[in-house]
PDB file of N, CA and C in Angstrom:
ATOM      1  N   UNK A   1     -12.549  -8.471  47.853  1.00  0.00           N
ATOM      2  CA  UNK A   1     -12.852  -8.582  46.447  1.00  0.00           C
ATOM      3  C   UNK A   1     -13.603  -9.882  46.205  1.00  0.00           C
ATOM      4  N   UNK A   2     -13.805 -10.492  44.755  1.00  0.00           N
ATOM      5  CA  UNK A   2     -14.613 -11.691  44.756  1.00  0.00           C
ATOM      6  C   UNK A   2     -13.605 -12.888  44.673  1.00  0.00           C
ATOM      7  N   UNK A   3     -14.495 -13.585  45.406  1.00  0.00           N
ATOM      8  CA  UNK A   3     -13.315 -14.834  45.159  1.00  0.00           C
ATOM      9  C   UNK A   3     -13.331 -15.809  43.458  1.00  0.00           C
ATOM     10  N   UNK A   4     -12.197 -16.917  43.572  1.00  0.00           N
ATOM     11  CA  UNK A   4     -12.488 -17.610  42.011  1.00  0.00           C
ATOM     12  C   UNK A   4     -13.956 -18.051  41.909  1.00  0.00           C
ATOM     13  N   UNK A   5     -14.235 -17.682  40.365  1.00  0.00           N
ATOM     14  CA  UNK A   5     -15.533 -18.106  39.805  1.00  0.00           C
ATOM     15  C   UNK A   5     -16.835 -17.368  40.541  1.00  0.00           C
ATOM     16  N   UNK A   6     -16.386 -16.180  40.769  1.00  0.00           N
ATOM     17  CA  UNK A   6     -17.565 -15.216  41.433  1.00  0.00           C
ATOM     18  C   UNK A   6     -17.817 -13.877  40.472  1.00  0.00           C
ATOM     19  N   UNK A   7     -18.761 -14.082  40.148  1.00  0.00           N
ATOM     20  CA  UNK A   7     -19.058 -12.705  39.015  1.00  0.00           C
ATOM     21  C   UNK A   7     -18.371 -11.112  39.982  1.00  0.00           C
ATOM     22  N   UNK A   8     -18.032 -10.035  39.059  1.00  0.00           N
ATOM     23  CA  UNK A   8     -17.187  -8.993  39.789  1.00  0.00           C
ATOM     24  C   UNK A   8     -18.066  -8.238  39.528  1.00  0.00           C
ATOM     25  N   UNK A   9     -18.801  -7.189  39.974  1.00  0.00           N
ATOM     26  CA  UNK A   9     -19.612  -6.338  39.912  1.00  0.00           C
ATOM     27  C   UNK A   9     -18.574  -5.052  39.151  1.00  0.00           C
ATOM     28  N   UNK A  10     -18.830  -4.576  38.196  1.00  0.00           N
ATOM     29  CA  UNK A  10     -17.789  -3.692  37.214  1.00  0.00           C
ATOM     30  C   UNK A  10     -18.689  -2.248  37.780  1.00  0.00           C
ATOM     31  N   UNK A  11     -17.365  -1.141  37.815  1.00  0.00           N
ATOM     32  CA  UNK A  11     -17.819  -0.008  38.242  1.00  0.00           C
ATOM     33  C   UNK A  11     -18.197   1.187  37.219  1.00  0.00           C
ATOM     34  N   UNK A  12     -19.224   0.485  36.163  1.00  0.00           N
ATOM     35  CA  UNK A  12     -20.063   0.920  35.197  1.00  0.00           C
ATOM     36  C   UNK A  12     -21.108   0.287  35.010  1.00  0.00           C
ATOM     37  N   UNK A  13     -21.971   0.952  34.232  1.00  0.00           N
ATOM     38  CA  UNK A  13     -23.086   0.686  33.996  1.00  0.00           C
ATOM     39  C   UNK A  13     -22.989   0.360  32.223  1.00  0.00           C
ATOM     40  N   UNK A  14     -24.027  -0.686  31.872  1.00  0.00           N
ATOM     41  CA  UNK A  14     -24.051  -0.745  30.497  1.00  0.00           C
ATOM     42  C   UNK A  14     -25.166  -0.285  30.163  1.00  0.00           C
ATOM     43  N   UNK A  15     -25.755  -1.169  28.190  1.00  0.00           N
ATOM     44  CA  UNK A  15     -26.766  -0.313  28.243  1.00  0.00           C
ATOM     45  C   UNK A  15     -27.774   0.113  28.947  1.00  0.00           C
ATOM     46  N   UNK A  16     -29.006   0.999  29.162  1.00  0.00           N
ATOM     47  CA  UNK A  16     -30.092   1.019  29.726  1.00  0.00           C
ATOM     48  C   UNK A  16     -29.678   1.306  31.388  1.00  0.00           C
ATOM     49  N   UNK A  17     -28.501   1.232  31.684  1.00  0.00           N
ATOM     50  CA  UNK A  17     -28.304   1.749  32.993  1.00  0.00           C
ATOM     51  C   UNK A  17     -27.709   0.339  33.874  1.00  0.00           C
ATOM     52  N   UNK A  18     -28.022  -1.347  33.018  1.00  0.00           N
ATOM     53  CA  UNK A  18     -27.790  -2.367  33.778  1.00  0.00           C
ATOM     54  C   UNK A  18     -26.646  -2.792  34.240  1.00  0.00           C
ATOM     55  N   UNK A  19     -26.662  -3.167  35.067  1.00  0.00           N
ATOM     56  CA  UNK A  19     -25.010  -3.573  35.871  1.00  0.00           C
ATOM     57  C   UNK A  19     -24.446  -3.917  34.609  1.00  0.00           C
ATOM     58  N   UNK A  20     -23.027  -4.091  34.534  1.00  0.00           N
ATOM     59  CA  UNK A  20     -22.329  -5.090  33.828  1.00  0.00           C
ATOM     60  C   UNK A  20     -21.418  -5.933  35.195  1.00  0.00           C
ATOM     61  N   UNK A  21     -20.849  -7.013  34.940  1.00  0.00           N
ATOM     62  CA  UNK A  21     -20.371  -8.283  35.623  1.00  0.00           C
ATOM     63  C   UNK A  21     -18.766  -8.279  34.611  1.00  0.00           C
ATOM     64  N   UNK A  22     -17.948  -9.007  35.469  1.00  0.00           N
ATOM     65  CA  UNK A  22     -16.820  -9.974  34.997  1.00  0.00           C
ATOM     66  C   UNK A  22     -16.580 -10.976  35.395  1.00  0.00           C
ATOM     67  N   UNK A  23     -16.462 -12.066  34.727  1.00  0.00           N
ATOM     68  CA  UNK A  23     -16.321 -13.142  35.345  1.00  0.00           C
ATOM     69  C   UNK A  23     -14.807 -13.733  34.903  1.00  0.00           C
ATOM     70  N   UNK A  24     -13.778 -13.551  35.762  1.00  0.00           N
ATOM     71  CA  UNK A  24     -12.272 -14.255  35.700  1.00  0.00           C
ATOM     72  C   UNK A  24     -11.913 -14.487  36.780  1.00  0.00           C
ATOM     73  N   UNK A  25     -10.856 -15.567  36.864  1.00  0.00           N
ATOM     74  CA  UNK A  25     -10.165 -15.979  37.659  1.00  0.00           C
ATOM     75  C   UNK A  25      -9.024 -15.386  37.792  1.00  0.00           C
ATOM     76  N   UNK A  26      -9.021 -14.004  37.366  1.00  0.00           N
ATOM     77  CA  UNK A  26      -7.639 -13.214  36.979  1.00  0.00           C
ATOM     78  C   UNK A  26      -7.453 -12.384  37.724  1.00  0.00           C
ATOM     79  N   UNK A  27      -7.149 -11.846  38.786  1.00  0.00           N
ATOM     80  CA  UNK A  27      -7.161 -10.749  39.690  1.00  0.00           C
ATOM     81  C   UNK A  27      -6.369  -9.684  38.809  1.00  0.00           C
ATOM     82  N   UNK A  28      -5.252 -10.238  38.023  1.00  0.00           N
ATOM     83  CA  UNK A  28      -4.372  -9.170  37.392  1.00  0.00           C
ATOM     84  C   UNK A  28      -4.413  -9.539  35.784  1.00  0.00           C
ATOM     85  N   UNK A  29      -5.557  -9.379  35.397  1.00  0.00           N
ATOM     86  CA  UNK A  29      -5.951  -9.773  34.044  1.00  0.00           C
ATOM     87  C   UNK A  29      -6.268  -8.124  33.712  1.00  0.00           C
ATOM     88  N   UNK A  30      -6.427  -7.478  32.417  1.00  0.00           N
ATOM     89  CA  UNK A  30      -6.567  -6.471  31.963  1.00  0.00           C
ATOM     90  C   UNK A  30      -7.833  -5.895  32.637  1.00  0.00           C
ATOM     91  N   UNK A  31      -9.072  -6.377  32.743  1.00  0.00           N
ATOM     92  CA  UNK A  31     -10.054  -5.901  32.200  1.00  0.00           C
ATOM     93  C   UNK A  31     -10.695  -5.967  34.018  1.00  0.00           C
ATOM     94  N   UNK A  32      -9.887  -6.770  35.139  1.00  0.00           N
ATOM     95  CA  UNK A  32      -9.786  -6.792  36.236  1.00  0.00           C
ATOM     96  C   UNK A  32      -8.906  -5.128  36.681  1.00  0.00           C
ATOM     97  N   UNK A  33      -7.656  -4.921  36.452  1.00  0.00           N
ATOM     98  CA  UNK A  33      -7.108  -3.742  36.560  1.00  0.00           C
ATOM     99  C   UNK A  33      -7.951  -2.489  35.853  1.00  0.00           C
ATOM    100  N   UNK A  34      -8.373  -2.562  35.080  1.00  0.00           N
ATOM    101  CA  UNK A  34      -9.373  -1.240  34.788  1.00  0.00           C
ATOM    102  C   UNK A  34     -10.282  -1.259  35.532  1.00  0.00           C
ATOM    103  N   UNK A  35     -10.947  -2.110  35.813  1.00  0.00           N
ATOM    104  CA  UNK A  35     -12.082  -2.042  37.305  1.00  0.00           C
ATOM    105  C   UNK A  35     -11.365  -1.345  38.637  1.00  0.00           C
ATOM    106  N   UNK A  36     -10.317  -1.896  38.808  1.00  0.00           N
ATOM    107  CA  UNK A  36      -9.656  -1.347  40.112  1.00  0.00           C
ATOM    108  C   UNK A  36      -8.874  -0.219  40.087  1.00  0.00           C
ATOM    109  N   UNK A  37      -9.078  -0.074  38.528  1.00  0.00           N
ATOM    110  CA  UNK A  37      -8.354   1.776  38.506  1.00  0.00           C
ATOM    111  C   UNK A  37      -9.616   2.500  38.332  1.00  0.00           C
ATOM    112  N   UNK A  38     -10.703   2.360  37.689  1.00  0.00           N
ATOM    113  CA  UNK A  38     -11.678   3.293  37.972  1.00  0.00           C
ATOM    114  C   UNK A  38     -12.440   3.525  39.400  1.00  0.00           C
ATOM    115  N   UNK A  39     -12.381   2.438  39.663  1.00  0.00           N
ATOM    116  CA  UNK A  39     -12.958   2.574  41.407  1.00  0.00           C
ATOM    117  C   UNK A  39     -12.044   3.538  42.004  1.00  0.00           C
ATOM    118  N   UNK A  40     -10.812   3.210  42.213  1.00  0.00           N
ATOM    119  CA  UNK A  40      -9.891   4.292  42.354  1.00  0.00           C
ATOM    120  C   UNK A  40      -9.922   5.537  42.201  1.00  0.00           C
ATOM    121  N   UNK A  41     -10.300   5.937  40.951  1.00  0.00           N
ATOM    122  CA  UNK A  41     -10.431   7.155  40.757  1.00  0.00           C
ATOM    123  C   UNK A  41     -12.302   7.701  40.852  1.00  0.00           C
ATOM    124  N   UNK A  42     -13.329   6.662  41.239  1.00  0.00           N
ATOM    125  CA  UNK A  42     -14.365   7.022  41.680  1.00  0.00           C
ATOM    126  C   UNK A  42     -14.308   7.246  43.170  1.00  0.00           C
ATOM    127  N   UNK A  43     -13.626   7.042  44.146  1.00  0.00           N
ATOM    128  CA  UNK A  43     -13.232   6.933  45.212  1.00  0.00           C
ATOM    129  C   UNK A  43     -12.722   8.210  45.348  1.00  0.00           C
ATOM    130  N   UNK A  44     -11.655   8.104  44.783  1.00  0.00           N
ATOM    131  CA  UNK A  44     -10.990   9.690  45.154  1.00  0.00           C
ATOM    132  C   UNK A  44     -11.718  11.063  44.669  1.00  0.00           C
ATOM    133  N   UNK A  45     -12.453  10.811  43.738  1.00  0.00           N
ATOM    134  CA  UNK A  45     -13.343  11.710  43.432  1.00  0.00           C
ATOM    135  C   UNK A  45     -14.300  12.146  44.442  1.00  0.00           C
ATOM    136  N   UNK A  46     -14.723  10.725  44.886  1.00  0.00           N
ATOM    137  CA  UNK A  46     -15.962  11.095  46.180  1.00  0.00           C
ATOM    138  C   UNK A  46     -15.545  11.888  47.159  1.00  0.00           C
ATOM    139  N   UNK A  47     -14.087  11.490  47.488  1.00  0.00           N
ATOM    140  CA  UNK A  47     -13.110  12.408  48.465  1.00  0.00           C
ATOM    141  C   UNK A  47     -13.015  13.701  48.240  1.00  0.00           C
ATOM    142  N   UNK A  48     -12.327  14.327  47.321  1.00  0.00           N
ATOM    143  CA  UNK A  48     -12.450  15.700  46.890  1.00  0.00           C
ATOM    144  C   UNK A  48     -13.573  16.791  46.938  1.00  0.00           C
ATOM    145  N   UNK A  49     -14.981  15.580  46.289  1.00  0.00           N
ATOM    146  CA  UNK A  49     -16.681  16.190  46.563  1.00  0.00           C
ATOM    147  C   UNK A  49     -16.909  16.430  47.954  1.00  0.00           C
ATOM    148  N   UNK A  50     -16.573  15.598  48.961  1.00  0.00           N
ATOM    149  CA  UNK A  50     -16.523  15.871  50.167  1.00  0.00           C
ATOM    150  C   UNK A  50     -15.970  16.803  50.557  1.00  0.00           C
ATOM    151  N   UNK A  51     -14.735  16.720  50.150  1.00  0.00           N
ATOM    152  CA  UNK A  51     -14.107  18.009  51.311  1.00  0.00           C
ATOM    153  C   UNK A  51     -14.696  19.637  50.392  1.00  0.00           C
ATOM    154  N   UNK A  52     -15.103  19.691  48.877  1.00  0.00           N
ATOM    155  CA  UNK A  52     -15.570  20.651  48.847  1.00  0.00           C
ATOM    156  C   UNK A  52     -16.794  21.151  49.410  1.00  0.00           C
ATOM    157  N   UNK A  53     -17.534  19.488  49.066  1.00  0.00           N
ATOM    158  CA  UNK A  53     -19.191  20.244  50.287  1.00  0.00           C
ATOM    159  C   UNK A  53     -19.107  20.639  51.612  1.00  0.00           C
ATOM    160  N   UNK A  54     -17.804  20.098  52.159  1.00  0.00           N
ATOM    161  CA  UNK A  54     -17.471  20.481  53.720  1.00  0.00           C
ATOM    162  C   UNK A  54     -17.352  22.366  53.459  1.00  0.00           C
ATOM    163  N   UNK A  55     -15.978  22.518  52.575  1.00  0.00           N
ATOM    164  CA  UNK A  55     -15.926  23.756  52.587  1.00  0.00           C
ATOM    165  C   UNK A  55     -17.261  24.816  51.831  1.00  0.00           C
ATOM    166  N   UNK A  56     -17.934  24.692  51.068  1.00  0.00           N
ATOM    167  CA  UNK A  56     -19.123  24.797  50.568  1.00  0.00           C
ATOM    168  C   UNK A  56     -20.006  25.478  51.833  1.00  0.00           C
ATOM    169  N   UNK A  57     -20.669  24.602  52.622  1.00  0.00           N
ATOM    170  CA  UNK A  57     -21.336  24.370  52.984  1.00  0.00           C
ATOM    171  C   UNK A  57     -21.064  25.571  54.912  1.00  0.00           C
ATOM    172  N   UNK A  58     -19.812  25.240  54.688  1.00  0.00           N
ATOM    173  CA  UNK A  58     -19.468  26.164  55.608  1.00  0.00           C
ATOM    174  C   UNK A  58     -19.569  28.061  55.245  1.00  0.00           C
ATOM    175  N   UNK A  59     -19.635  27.870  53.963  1.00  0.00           N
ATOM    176  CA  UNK A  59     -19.853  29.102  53.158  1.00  0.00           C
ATOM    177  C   UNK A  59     -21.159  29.889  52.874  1.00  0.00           C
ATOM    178  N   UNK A  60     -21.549  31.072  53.994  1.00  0.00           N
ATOM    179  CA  UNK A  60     -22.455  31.398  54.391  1.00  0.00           C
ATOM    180  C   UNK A  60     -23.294  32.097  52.951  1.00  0.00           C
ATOM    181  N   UNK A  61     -22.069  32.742  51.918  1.00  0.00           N
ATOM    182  CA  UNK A  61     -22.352  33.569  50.537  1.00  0.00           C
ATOM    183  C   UNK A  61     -22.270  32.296  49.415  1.00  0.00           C
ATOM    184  N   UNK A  62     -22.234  31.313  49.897  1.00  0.00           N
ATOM    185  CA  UNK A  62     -22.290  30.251  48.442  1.00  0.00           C
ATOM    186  C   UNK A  62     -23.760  30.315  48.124  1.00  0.00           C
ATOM    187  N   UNK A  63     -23.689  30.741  46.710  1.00  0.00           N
ATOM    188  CA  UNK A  63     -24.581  30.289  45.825  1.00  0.00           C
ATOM    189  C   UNK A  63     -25.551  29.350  45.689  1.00  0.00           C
ATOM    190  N   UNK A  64     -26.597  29.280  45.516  1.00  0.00           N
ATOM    191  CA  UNK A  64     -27.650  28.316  45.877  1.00  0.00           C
ATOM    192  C   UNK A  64     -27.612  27.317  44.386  1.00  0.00           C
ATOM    193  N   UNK A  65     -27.269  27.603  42.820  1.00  0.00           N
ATOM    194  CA  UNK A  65     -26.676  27.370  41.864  1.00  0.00           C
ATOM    195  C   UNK A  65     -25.476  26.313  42.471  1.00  0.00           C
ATOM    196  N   UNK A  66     -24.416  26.772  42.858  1.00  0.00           N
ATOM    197  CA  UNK A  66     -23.441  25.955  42.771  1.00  0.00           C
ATOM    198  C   UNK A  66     -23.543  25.037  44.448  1.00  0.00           C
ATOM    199  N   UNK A  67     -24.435  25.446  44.986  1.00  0.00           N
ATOM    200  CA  UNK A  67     -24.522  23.839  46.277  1.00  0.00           C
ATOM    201  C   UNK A  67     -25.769  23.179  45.420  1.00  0.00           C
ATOM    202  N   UNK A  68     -26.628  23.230  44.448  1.00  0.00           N
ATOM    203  CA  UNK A  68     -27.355  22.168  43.910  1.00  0.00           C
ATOM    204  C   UNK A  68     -26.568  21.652  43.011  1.00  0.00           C
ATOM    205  N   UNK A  69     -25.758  22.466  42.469  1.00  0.00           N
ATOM    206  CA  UNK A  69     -24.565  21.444  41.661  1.00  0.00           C
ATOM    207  C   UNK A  69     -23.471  20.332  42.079  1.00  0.00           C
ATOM    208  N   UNK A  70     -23.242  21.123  43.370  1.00  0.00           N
ATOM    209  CA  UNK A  70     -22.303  20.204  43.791  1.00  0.00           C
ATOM    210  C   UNK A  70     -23.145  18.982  44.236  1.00  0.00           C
ATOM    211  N   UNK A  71     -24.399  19.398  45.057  1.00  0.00           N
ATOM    212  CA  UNK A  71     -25.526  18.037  45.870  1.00  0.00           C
ATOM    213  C   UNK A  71     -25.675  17.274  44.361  1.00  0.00           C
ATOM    214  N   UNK A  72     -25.518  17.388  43.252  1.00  0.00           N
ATOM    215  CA  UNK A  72     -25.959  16.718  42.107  1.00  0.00           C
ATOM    216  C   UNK A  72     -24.237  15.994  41.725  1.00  0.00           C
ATOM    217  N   UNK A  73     -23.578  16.322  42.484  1.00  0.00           N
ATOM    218  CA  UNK A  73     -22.084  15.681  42.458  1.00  0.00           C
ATOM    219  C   UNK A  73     -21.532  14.499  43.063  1.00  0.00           C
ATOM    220  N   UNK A  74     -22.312  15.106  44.430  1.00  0.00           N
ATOM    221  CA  UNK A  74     -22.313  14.206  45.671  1.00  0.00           C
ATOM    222  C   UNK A  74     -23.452  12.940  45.291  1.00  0.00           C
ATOM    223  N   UNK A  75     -24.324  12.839  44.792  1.00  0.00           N
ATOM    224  CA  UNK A  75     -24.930  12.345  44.746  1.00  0.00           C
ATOM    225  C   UNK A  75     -24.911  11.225  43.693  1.00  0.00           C
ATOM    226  N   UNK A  76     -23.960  11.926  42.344  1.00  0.00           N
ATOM    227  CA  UNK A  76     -23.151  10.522  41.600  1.00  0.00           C
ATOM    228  C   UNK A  76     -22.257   9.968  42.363  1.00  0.00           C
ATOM    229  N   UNK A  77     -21.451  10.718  42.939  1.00  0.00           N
ATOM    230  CA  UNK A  77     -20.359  10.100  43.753  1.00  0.00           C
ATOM    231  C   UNK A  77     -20.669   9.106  44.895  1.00  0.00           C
ATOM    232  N   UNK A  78     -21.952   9.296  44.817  1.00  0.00           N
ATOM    233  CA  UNK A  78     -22.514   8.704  46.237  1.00  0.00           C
ATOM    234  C   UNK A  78     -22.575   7.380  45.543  1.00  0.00           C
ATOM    235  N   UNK A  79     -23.127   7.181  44.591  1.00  0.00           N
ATOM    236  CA  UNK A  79     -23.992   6.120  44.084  1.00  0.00           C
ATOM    237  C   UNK A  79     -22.794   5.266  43.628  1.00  0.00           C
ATOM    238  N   UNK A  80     -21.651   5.902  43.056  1.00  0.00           N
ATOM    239  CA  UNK A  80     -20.319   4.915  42.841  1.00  0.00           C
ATOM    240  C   UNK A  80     -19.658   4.248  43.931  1.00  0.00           C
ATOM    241  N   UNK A  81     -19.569   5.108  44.951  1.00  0.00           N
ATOM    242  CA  UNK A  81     -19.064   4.779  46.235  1.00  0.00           C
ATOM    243  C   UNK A  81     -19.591   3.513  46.486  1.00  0.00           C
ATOM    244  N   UNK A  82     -21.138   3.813  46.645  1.00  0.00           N
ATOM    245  CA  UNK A  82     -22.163   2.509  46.793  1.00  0.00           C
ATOM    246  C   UNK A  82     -21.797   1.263  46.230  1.00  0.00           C
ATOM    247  N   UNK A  83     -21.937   1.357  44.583  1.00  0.00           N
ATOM    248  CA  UNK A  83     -21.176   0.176  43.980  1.00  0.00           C
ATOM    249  C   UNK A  83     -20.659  -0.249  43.930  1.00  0.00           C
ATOM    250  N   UNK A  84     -19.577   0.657  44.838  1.00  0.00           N
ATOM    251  CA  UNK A  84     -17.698   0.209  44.733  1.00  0.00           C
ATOM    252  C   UNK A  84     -17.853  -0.964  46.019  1.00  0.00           C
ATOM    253  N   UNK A  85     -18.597  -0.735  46.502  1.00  0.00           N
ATOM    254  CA  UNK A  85     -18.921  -1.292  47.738  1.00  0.00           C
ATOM    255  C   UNK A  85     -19.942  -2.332  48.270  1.00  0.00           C
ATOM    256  N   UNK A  86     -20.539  -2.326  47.118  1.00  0.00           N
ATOM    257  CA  UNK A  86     -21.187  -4.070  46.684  1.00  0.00           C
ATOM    258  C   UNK A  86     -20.278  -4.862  45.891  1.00  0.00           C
ATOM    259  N   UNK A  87     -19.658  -3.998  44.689  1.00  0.00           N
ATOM    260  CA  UNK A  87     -18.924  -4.879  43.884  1.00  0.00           C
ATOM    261  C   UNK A  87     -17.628  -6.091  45.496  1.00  0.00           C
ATOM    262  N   UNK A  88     -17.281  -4.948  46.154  1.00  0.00           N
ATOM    263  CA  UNK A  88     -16.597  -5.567  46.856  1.00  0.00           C
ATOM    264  C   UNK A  88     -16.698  -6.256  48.412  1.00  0.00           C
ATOM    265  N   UNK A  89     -18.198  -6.537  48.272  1.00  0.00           N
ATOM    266  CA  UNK A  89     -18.554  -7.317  49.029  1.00  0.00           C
ATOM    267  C   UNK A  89     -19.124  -6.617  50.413  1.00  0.00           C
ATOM    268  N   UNK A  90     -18.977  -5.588  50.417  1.00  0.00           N
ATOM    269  CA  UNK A  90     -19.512  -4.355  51.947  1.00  0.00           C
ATOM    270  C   UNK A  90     -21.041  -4.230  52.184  1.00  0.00           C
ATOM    271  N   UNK A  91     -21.654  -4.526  51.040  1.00  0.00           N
ATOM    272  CA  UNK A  91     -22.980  -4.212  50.921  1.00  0.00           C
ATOM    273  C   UNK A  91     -23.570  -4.683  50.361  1.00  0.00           C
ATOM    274  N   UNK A  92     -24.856  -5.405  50.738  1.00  0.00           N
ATOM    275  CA  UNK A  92     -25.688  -6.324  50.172  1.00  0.00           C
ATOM    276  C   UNK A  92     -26.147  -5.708  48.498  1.00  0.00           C
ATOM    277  N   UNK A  93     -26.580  -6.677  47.878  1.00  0.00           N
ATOM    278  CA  UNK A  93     -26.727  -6.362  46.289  1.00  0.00           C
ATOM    279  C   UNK A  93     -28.302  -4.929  46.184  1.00  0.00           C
ATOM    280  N   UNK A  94     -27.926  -4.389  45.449  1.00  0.00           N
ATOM    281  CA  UNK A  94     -28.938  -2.981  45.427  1.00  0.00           C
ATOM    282  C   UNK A  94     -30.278  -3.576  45.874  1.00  0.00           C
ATOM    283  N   UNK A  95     -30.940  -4.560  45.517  1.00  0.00           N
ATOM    284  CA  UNK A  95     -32.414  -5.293  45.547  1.00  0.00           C
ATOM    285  C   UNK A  95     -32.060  -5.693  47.131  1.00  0.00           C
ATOM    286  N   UNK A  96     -31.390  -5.599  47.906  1.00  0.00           N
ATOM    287  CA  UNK A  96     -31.927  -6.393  49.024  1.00  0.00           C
ATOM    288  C   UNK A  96     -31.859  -5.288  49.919  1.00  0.00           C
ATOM    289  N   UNK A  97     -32.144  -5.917  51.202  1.00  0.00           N
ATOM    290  CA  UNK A  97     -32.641  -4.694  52.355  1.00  0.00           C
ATOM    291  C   UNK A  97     -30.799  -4.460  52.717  1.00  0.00           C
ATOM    292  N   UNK A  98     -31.124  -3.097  53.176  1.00  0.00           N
ATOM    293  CA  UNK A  98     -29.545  -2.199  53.510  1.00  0.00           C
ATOM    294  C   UNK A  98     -30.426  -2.443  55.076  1.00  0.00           C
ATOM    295  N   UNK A  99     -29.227  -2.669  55.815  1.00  0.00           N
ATOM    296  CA  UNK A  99     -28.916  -2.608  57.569  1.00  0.00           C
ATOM    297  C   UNK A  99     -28.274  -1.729  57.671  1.00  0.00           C
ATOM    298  N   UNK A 100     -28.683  -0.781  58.196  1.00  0.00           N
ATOM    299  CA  UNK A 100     -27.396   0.385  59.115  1.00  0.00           C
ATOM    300  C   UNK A 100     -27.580   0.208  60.673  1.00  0.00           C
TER     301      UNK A 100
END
């Protein structure tokens, strides 16, 4: 996570789409715990999208409708995952070069 006096990368977007930040020294301050419960539940979400595109995808009669829906699922989920994962330090900030 961030250490004291390190802006927190929040797992929303404000207006216009721009990051929003927190800046506390509070790990267990209100507005710190809603960050770490929505990641939570963006996380587990990504999980669930997964194991349905697994089963999906294994599905020779699925619908071409509902695998662009779900790829349009996976693909928010993707992008939270992502954030969840700069906010917490795994991955360089969106503007810089990604290493795999």
């Amino acid at each position: 996570m961030t250490t004291p006096n390190e802006l927190r990368l929040l797992p929303w977007s404000g207006p216009g789409g721009k990051p929003c930040y927190l800046s506390t020294d509070d790990p267990g301050g209100y507005m710190s715990r809603l960050a770490d419960n929505v990641e939570a539940v963006q996380l587990g979400t990504a999980a669930q999208l997964l194991e349905m595109a697994s089963e999906s995808l294994a599905d020779e009669d699925a619908e071409p409708f509902e695998l662009r829906r779900l790829g349009h699922a996976l693909a928010d989920a993707l992008r939270d995952v992502l954030r969840v994962a700069v906010s917490r330090g795994h991955l360089p900030a969106a503007g810089e070069a990604h290493r795999i």
